[in-house]
N, C-alpha and C. Protein backbone atom coordinates (compact mmCIF):
# COMPACT_ATOMS: atom_id res chain seq x y z
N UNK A 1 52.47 -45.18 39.31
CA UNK A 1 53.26 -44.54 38.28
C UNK A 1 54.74 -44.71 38.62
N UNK A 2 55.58 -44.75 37.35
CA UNK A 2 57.17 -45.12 37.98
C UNK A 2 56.95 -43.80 37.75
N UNK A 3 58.46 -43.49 38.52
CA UNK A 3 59.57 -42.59 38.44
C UNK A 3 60.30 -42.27 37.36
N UNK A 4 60.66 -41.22 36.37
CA UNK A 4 61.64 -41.43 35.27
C UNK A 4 62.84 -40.73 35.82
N UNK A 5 63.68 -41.22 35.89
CA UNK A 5 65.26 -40.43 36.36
C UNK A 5 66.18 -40.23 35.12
N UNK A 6 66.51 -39.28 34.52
CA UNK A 6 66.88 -39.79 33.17
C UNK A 6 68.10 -39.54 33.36
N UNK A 7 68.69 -39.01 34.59
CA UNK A 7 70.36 -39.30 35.10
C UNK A 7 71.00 -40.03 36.09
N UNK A 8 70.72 -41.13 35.27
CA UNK A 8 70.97 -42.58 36.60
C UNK A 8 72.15 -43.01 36.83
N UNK A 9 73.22 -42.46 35.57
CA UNK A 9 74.46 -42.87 35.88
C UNK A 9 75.26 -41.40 35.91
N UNK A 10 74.91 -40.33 35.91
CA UNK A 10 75.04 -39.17 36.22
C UNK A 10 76.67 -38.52 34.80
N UNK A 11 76.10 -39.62 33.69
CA UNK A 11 76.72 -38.57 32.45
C UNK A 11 76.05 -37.70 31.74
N UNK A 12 74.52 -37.50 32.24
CA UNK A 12 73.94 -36.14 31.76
C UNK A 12 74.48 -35.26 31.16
N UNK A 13 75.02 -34.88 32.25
CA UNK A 13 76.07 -33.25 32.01
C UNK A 13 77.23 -33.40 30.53
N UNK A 14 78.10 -34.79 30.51
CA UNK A 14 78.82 -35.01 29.52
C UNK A 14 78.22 -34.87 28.41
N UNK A 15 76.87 -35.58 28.15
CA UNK A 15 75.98 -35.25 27.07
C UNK A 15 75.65 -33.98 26.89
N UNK A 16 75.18 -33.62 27.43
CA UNK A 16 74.49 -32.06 27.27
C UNK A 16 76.06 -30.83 26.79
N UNK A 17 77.37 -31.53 27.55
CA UNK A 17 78.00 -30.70 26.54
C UNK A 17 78.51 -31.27 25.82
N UNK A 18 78.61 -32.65 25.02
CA UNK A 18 78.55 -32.70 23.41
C UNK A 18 77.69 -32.39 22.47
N UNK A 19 76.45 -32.23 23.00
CA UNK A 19 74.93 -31.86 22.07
C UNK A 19 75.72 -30.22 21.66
N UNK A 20 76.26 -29.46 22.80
CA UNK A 20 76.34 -27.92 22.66
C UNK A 20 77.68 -27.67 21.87
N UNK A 21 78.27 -28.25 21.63
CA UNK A 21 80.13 -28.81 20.91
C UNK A 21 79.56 -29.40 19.62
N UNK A 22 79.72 -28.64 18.39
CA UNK A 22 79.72 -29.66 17.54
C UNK A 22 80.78 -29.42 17.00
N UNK A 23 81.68 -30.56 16.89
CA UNK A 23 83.21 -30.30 15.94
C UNK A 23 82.57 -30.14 14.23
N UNK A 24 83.69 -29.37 13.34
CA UNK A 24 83.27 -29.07 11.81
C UNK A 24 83.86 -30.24 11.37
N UNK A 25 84.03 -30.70 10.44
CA UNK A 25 84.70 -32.05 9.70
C UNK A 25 85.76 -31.22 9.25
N UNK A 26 87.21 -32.23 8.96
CA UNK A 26 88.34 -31.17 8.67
C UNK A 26 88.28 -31.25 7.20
N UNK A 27 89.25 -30.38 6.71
CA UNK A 27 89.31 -30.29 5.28
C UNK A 27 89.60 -31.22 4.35
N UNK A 28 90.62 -32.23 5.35
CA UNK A 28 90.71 -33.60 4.78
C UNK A 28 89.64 -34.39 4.02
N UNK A 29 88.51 -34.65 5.19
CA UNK A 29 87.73 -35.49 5.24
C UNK A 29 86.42 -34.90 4.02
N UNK A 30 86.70 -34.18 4.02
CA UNK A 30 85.89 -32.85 3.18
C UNK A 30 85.93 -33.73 1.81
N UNK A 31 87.08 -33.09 1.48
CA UNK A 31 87.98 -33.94 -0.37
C UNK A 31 88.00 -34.72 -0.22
N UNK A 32 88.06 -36.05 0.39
CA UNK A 32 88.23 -37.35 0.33
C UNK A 32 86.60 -37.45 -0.05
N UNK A 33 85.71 -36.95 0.56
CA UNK A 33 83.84 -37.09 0.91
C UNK A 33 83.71 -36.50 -1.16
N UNK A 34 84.37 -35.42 -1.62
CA UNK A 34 84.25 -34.98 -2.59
C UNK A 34 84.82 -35.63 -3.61
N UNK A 35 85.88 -36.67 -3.73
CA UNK A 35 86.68 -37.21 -4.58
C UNK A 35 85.90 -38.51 -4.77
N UNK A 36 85.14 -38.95 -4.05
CA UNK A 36 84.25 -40.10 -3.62
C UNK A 36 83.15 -40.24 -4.50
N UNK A 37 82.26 -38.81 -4.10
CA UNK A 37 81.02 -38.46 -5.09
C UNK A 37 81.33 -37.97 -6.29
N UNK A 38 82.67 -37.51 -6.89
CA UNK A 38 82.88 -37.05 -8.41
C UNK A 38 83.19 -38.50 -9.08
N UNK A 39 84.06 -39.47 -8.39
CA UNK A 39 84.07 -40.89 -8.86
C UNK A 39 82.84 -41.90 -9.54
N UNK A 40 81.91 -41.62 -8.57
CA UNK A 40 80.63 -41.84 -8.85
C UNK A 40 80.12 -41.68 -9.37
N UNK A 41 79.54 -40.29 -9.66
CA UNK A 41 79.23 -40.15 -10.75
C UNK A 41 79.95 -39.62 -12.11
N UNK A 42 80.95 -40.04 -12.83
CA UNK A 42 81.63 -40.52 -13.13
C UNK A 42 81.38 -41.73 -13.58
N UNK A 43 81.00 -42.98 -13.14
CA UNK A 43 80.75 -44.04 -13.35
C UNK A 43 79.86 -44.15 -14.04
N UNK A 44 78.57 -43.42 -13.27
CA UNK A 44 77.15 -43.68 -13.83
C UNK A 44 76.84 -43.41 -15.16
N UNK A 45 77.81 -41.81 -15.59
CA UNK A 45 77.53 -41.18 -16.44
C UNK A 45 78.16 -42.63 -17.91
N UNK A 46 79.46 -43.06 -17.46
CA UNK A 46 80.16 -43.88 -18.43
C UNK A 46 79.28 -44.53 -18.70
N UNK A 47 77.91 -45.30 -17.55
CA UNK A 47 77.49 -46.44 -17.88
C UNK A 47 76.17 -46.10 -18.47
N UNK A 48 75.47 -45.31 -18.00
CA UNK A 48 74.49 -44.54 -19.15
C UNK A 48 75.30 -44.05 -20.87
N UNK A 49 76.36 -43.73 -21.02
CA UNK A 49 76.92 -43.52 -22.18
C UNK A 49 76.65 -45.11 -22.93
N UNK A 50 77.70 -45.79 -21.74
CA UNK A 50 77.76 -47.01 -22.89
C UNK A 50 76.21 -48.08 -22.92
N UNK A 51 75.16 -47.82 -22.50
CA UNK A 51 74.27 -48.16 -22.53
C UNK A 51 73.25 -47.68 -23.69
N UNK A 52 72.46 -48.63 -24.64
CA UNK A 52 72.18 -47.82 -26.01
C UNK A 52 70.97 -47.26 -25.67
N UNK A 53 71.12 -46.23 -26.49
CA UNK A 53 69.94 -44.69 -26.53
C UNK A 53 68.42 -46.30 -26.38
N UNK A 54 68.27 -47.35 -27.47
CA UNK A 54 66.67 -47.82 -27.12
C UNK A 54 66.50 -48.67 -26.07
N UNK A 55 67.88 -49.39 -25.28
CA UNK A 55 68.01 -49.74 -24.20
C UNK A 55 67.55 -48.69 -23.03
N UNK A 56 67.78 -47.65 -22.87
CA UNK A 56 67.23 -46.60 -22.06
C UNK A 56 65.99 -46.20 -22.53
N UNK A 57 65.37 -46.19 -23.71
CA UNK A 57 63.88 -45.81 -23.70
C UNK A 57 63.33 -47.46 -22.84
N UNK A 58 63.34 -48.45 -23.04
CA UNK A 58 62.93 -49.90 -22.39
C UNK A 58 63.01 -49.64 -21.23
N UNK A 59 63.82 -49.29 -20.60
CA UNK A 59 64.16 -49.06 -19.06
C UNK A 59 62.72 -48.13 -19.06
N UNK A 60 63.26 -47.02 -19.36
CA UNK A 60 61.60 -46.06 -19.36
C UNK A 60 60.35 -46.29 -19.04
N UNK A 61 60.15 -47.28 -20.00
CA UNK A 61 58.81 -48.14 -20.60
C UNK A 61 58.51 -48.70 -19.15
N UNK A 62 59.54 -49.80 -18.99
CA UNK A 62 59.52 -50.59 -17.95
C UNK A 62 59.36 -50.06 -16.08
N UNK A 63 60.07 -48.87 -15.87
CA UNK A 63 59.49 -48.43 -14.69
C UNK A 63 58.64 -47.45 -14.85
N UNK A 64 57.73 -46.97 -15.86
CA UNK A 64 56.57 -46.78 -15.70
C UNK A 64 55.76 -47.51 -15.62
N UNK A 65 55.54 -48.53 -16.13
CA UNK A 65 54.85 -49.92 -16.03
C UNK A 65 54.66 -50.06 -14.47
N UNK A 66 55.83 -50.89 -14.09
CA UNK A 66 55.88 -50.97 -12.94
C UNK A 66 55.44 -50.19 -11.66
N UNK A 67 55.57 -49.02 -11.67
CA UNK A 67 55.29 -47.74 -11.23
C UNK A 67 53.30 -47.59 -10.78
N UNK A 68 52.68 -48.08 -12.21
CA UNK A 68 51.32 -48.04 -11.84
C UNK A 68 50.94 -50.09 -11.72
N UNK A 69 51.58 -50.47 -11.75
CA UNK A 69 50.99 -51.54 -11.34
C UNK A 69 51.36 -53.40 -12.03
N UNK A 70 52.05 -53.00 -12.92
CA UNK A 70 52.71 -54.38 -13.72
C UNK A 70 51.88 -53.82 -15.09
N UNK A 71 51.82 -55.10 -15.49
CA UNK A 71 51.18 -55.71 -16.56
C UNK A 71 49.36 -55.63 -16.92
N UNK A 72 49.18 -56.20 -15.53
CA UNK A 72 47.48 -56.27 -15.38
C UNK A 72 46.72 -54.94 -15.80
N UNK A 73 48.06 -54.09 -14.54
CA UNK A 73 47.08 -52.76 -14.64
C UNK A 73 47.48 -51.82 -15.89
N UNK A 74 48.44 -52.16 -16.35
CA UNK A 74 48.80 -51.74 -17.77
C UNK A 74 47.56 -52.00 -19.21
N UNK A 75 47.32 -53.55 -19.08
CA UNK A 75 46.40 -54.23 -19.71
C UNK A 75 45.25 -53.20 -19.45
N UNK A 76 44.40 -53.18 -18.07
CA UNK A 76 43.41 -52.31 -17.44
C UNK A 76 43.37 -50.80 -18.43
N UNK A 77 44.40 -50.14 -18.17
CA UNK A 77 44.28 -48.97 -18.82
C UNK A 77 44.04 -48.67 -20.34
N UNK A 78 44.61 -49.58 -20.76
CA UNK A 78 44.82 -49.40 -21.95
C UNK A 78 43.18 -49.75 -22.60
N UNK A 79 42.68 -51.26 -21.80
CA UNK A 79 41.51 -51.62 -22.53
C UNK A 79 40.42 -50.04 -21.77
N UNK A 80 40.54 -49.79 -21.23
CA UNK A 80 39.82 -48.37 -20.46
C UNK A 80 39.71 -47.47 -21.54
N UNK A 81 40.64 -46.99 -21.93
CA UNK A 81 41.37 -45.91 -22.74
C UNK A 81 41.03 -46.50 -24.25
N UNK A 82 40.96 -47.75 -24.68
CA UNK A 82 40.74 -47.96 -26.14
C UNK A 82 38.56 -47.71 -25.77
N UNK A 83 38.14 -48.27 -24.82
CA UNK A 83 36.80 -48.10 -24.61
C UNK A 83 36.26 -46.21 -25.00
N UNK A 84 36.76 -45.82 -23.91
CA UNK A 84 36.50 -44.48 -23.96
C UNK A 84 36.70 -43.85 -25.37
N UNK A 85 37.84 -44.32 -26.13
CA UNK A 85 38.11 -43.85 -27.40
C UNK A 85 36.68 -44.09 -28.42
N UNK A 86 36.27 -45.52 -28.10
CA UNK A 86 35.14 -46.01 -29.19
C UNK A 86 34.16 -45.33 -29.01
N UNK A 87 33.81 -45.26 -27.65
CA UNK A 87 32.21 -44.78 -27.49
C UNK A 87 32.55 -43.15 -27.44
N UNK A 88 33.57 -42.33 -27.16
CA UNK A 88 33.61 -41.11 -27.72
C UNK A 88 33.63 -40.99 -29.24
N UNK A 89 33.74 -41.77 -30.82
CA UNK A 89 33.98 -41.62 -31.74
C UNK A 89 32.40 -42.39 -32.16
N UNK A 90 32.22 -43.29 -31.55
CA UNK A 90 30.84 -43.72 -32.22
C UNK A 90 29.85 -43.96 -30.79
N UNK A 91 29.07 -43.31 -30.41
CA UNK A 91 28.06 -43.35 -29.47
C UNK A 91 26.85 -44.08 -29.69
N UNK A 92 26.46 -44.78 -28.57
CA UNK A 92 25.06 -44.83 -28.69
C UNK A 92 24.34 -44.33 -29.07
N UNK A 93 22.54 -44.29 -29.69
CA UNK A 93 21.65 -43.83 -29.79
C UNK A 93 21.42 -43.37 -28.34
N UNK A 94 20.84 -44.03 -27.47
CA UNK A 94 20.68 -43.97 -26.16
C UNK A 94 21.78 -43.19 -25.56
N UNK A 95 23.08 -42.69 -25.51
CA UNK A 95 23.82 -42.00 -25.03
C UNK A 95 23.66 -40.83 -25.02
N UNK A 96 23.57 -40.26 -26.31
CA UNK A 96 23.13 -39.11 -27.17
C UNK A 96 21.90 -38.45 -26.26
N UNK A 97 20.91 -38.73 -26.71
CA UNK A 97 19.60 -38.34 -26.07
C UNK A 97 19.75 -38.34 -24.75
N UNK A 98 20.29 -39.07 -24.11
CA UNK A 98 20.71 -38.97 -22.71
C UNK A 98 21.40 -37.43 -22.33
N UNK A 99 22.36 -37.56 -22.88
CA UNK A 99 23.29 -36.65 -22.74
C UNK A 99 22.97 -35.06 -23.09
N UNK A 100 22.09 -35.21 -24.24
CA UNK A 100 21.12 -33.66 -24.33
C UNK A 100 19.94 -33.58 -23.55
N UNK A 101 19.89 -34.47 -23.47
CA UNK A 101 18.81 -34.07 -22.32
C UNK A 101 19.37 -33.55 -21.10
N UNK A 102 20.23 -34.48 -20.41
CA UNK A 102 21.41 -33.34 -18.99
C UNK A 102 21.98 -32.48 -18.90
N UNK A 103 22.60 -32.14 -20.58
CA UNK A 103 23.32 -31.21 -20.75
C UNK A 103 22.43 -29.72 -21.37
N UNK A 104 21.32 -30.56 -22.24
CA UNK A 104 20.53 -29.12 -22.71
C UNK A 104 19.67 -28.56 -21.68
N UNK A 105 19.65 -28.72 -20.27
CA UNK A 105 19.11 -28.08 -19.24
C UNK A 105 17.37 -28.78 -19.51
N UNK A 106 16.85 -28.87 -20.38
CA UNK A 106 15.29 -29.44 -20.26
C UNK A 106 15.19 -30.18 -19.10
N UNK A 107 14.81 -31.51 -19.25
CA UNK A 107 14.34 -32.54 -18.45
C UNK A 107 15.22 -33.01 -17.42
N UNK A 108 15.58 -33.22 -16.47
CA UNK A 108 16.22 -33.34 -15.65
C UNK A 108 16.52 -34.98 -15.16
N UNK A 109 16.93 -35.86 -16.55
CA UNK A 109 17.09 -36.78 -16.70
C UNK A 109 17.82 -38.14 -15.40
N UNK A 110 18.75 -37.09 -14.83
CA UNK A 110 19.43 -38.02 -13.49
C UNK A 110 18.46 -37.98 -12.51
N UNK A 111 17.73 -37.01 -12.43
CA UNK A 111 16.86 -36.98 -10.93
C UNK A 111 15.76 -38.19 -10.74
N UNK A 112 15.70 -38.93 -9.87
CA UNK A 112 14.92 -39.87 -9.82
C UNK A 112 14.20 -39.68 -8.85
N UNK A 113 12.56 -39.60 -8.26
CA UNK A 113 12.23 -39.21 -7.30
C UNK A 113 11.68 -40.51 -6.80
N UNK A 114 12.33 -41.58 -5.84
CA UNK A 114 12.07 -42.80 -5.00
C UNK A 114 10.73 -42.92 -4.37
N UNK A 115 10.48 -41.74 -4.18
CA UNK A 115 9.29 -41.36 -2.89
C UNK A 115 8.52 -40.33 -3.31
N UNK A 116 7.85 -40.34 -4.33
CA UNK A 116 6.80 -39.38 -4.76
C UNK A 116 6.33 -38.80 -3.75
N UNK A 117 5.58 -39.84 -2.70
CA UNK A 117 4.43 -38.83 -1.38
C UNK A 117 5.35 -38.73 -0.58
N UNK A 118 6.29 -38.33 -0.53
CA UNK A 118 7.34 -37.97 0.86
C UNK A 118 7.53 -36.41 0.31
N UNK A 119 7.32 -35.59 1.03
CA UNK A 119 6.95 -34.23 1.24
C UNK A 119 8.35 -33.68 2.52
N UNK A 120 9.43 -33.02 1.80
CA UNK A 120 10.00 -32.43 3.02
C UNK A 120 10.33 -32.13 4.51
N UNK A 121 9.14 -30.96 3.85
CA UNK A 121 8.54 -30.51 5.02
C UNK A 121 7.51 -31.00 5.99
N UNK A 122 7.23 -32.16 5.64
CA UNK A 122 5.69 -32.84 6.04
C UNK A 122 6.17 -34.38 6.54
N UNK A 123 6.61 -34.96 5.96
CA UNK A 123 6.80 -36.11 6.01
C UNK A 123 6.15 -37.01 5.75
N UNK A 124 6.05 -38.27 5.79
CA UNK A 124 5.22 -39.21 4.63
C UNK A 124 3.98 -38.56 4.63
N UNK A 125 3.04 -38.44 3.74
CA UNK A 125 1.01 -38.13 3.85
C UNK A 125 0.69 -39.08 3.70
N UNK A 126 -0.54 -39.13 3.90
CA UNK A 126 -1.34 -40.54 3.13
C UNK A 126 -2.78 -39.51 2.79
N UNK A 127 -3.78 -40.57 2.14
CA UNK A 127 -4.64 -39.69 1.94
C UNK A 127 -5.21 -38.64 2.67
N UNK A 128 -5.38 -38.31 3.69
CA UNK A 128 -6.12 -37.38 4.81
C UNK A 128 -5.21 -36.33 4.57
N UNK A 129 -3.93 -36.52 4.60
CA UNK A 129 -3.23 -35.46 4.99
C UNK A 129 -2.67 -35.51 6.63
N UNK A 130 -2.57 -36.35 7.04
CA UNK A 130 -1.89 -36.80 8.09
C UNK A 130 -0.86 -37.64 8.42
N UNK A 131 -0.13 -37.30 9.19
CA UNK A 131 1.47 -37.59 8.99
C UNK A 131 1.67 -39.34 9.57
N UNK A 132 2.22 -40.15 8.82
CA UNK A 132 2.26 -41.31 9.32
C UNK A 132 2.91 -41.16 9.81
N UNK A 133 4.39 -40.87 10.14
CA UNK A 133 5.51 -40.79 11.11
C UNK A 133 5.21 -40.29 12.71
């Protein structure tokens, strides 16, 4: 294992009292820091003014787009979203009946049982009644 010495050139101490010293910024530097950021924006605001009201909805458009994914995934959603629209307004036959059946509590249409003779508590049977496992 090394050694860590972390005062090898022995300005420790100088550090440790600038960490405990913090000078305030003067009042100067203050307004100059403030005359800086009112300039600014200032600017932005001019250039959003002179920028037209449907030029800024496009911008809009455009980094939401971007935002979920370009174009593709724009394309994606939309054909998603026109789907869901159709088959919520005109359904299957087969959907329908499906769907009352899961939803009207009867038949328990999703449950599929893979393994008829597989028993819980028992584990596989076969005819006798004795456990293959």
């Amino acid at each position: 294992m090394t050694e860590h010495d972390d005062d090898k050139t022995g300005l420790e101490a100088y550090f440790e009292a600038a960490r405990k010293q913090s000078p305030a910024p003067s009042d100067a530097l203050m307004a100059r820091v403030l005359d800086d950021a009112r300039a600014v924006q200032e600017q932005g605001a001019a250039a959003a003014a002179a920028q037209p009201r449907r030029a800024r909805g496009r911008l809009t458009w455009a980094r939401a787009l971007a935002a979920i994914g370009g174009w593709p995934a724009g394309a994606s959603l939309a054909a998603a979203t026109l789907a869901g629209v159709w088959l919520g307004a005109y359904p299957p036959a087969a959907l329908g009946t499906f769907g009352a059946e899961v939803l009207g509590g009867g038949k328990q249409a999703y449950v599929v049982d893979l393994m008829p003779d597989f028993a819980l508590d028992e584990g596989l049977v076969d005819e006798e009644g004795l456990n293959d496992v």
